[in-house]
Protein backbone atom coordinates (compact mmCIF):
# COMPACT_ATOMS: atom_id res chain seq x y z
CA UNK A 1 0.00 0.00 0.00
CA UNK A 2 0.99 3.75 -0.88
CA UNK A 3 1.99 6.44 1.67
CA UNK A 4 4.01 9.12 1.24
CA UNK A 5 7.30 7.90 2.97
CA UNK A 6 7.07 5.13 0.52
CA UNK A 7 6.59 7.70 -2.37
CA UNK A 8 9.48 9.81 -1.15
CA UNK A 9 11.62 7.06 -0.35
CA UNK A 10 10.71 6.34 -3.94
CA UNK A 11 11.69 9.51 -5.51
CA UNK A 12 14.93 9.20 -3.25
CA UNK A 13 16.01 5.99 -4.74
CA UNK A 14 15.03 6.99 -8.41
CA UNK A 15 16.87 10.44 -7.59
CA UNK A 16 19.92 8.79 -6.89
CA UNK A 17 20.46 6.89 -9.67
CA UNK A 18 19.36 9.94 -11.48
CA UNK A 19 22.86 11.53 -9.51
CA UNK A 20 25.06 9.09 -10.57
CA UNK A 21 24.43 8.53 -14.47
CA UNK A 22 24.63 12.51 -14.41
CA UNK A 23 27.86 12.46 -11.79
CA UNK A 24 29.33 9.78 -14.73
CA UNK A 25 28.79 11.90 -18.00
CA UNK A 26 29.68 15.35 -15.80
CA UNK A 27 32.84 14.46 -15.35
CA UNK A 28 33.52 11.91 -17.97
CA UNK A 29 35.24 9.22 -15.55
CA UNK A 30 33.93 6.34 -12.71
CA UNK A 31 36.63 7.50 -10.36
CA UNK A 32 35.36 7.08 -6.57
CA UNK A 33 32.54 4.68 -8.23
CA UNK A 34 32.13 1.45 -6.99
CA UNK A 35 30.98 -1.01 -9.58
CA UNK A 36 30.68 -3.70 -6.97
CA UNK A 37 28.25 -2.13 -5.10
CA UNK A 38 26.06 -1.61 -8.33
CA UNK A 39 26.58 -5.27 -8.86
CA UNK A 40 25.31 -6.27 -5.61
CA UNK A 41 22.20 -3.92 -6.37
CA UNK A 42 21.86 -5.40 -9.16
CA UNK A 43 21.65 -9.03 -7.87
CA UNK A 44 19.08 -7.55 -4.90
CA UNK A 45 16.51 -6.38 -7.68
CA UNK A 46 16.78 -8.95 -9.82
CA UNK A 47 16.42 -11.21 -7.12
CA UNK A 48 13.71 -9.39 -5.34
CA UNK A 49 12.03 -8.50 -8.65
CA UNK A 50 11.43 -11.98 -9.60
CA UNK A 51 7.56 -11.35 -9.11
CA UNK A 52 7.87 -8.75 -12.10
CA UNK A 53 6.75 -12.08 -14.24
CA UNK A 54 4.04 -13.44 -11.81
CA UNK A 55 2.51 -10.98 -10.48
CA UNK A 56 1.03 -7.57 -11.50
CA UNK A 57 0.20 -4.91 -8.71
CA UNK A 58 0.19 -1.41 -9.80
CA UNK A 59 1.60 0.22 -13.54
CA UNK A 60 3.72 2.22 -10.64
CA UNK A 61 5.29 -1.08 -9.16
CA UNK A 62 5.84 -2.35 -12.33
CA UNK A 63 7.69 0.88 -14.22
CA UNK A 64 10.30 1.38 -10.60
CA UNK A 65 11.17 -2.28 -10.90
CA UNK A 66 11.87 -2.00 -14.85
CA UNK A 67 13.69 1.36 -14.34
CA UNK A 68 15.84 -0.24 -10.94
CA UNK A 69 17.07 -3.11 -12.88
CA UNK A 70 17.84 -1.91 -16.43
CA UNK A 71 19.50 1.31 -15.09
CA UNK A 72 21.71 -0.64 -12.68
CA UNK A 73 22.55 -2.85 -15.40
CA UNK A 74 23.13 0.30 -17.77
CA UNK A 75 25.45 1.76 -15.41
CA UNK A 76 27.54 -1.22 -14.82
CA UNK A 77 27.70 -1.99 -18.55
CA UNK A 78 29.29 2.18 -18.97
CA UNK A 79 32.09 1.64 -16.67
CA UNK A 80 32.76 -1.87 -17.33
CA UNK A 81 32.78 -2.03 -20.67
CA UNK A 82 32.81 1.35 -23.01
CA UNK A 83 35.39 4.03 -22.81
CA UNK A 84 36.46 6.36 -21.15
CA UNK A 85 34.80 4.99 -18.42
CA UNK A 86 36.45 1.72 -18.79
CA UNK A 87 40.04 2.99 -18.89
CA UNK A 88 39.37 5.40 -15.74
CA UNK A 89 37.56 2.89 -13.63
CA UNK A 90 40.22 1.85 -10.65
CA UNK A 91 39.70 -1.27 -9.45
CA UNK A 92 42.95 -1.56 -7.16
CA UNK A 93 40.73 0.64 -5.32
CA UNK A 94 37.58 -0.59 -5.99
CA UNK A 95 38.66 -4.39 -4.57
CA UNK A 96 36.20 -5.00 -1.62
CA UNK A 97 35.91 -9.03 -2.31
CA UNK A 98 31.97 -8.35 -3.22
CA UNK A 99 31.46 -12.52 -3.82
CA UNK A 100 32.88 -14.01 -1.25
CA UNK A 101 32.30 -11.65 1.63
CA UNK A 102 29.06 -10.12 0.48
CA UNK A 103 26.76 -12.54 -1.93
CA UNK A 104 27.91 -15.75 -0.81
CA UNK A 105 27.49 -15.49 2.94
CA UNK A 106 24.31 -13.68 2.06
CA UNK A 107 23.07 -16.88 0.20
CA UNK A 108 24.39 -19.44 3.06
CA UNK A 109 22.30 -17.16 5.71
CA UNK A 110 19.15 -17.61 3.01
CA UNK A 111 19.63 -21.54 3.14
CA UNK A 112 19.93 -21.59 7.02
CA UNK A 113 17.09 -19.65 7.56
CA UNK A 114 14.84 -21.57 5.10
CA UNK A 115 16.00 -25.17 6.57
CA UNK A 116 15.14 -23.76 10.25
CA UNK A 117 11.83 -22.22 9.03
CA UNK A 118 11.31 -25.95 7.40
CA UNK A 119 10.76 -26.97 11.32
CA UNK A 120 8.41 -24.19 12.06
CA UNK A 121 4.88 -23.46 10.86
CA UNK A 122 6.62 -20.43 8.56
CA UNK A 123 8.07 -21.89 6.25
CA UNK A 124 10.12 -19.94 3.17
CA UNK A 125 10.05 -21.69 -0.25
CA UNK A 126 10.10 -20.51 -3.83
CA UNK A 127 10.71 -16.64 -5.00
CA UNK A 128 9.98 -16.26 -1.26
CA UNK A 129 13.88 -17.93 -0.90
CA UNK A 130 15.14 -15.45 -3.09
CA UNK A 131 13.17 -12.19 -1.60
CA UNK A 132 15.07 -12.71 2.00
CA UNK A 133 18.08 -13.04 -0.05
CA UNK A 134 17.69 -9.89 -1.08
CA UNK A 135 16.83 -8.65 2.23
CA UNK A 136 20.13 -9.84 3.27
CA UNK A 137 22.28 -8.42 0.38
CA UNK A 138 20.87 -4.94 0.45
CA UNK A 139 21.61 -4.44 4.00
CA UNK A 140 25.67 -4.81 3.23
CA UNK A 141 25.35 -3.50 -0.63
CA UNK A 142 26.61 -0.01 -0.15
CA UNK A 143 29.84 -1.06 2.02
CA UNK A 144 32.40 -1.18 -1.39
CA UNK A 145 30.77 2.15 -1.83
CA UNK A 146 31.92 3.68 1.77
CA UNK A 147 34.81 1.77 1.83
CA UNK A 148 36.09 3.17 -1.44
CA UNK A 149 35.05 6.39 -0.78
CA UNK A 150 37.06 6.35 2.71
CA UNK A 151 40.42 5.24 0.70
CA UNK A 152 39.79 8.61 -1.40
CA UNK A 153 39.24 10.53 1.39
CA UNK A 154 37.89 13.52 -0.14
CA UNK A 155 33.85 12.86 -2.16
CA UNK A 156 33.57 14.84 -4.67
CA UNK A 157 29.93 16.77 -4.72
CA UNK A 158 28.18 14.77 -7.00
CA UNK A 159 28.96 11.08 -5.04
CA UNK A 160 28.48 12.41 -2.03
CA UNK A 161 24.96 13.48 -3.41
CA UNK A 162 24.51 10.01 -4.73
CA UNK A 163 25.26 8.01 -1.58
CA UNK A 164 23.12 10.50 0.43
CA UNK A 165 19.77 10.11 -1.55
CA UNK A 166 20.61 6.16 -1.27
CA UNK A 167 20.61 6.68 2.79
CA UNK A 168 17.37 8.96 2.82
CA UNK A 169 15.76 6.25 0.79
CA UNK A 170 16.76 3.92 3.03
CA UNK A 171 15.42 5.68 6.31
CA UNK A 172 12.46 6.64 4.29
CA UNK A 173 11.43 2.89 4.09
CA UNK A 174 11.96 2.41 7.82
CA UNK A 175 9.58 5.36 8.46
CA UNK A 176 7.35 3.35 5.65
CA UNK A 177 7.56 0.19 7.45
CA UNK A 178 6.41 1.83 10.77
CA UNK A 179 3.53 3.49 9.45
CA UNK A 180 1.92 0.62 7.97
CA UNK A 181 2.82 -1.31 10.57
CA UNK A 182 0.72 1.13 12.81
CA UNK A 183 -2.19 2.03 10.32
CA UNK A 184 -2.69 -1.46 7.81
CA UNK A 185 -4.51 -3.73 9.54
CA UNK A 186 -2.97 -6.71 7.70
CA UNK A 187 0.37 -6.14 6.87
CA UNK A 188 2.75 -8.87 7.25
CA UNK A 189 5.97 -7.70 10.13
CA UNK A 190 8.85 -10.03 9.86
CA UNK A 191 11.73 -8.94 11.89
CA UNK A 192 14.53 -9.91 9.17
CA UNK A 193 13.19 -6.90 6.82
CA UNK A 194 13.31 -5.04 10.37
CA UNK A 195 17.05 -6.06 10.89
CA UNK A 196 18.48 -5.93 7.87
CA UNK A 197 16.89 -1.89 7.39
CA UNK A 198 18.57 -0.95 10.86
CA UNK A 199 21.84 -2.62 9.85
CA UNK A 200 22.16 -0.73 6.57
CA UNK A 201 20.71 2.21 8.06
CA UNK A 202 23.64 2.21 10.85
CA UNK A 203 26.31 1.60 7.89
CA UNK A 204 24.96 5.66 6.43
CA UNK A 205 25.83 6.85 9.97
CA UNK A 206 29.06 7.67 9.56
CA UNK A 207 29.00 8.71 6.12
CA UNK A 208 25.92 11.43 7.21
CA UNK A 209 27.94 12.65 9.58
CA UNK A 210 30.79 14.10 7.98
CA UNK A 211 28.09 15.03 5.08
CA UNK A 212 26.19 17.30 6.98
CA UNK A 213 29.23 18.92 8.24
CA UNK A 214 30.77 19.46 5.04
CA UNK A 215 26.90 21.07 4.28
CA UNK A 216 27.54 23.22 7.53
CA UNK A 217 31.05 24.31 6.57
CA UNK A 218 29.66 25.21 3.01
CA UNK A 219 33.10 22.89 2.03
CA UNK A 220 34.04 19.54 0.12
CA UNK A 221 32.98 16.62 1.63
CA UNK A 222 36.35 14.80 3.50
CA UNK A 223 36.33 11.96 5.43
CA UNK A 224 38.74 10.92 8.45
CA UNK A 225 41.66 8.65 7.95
């Protein structure tokens, strides 16, 4: 169901990606750009979106899941694969090990918690599986983002607008997930969406910190050694 922190949180996510395919043709390179975080994003909405060929909700739900994927996608084919993106793209710097420490302990958790909800009256089968692995993935996605950012030290104005809309979005849904938790009479709580929101919420901490001072200052973002 609709409500405006959903909307907003929306517009947040959709702004964002808006920010970085305009940060990447502005200045013509993918430095401080972390393709394995768009990767991971990737994987979480194609995973997550799985329903976009079962199910139909709303022309709305439909279109943000379309534009989520294929934009991810389109970003990740720019820097990976056509010039001058490709040439610029540093991936000494860019090396958090994305598949082993992010996606694969992501899908072990999925498999534990599906055998243990096997013995309890809630089970998780089907696209269900892959929705929680989602969960899961999203909450550690944007960590080869910080971490890359923190080895460059200084954010240029445009990535540092980028990673910000992806936090608002982020607290947006909690504030979503509260409300209807409050005001729809039927909707379904289960503590691992709960979870995994704080945890990536707490990751944006930091990073909003040093943001809102560098807002204050009227100065370039910089973060601490």
């Amino acid at each position: 169901m609709m409500n405006s922190f959903r909307f907003i949180g929306d517009m947040c996510h959709l702004v964002s990606i808006c920010v970085l395919g305009l940060r990447l043709f502005t200045v013509k390179n993918a430095r401080g750009i972390s393709i394995k975080t768009q990767e991971m994003y990737l994987l979480v909405f194609m995973s997550r979106y799985l329903d976009l060929f079962t199910h139909f909700y709303s022309w709305y739900n439909t279109l943000m899941k379309i534009i989520y994927i294929s934009s991810t996608a389109y970003i990740i084919y720019l820097v990976r694969e056509t010039q001058p993106f490709k040439t610029d793209y540093e991936r000494s710097q860019d090396s958090f090990l994305h598949w082993q420490f992010g996606v694969a302990p992501c899908a072990v958790l999925t498999v534990l918690m599906c055998l243990f909800s096997y013995f309890t009256d809630a089970g998780v089968y089907g696209l269900e599986m892959f929705r929680y692995f989602s969960y899961f993935l999203e909450a550690i996605a944007i960590l080869p983002q910080l971490i890359l950012l923190q080895r460059y030290r200084e954010v240029e104005n445009l990535t540092s607008h980028y990673v910000a809309f992806l936090g608002a979005y982020r607290f947006l849904y909690i504030l979503n997930w509260i409300y209807r938790s409050l005001y729809e009479a039927y909707y379904e709580q289960t503590w691992v969406v709960y979870v995994c929101g704080f945890i990536q919420t707490c990751l944006y901490v930091d990073f909003f910190y040093y943001f809102g001072l560098s807002k204050v200052k009227g100065s370039k973002m910089a973060l601490p050694k």
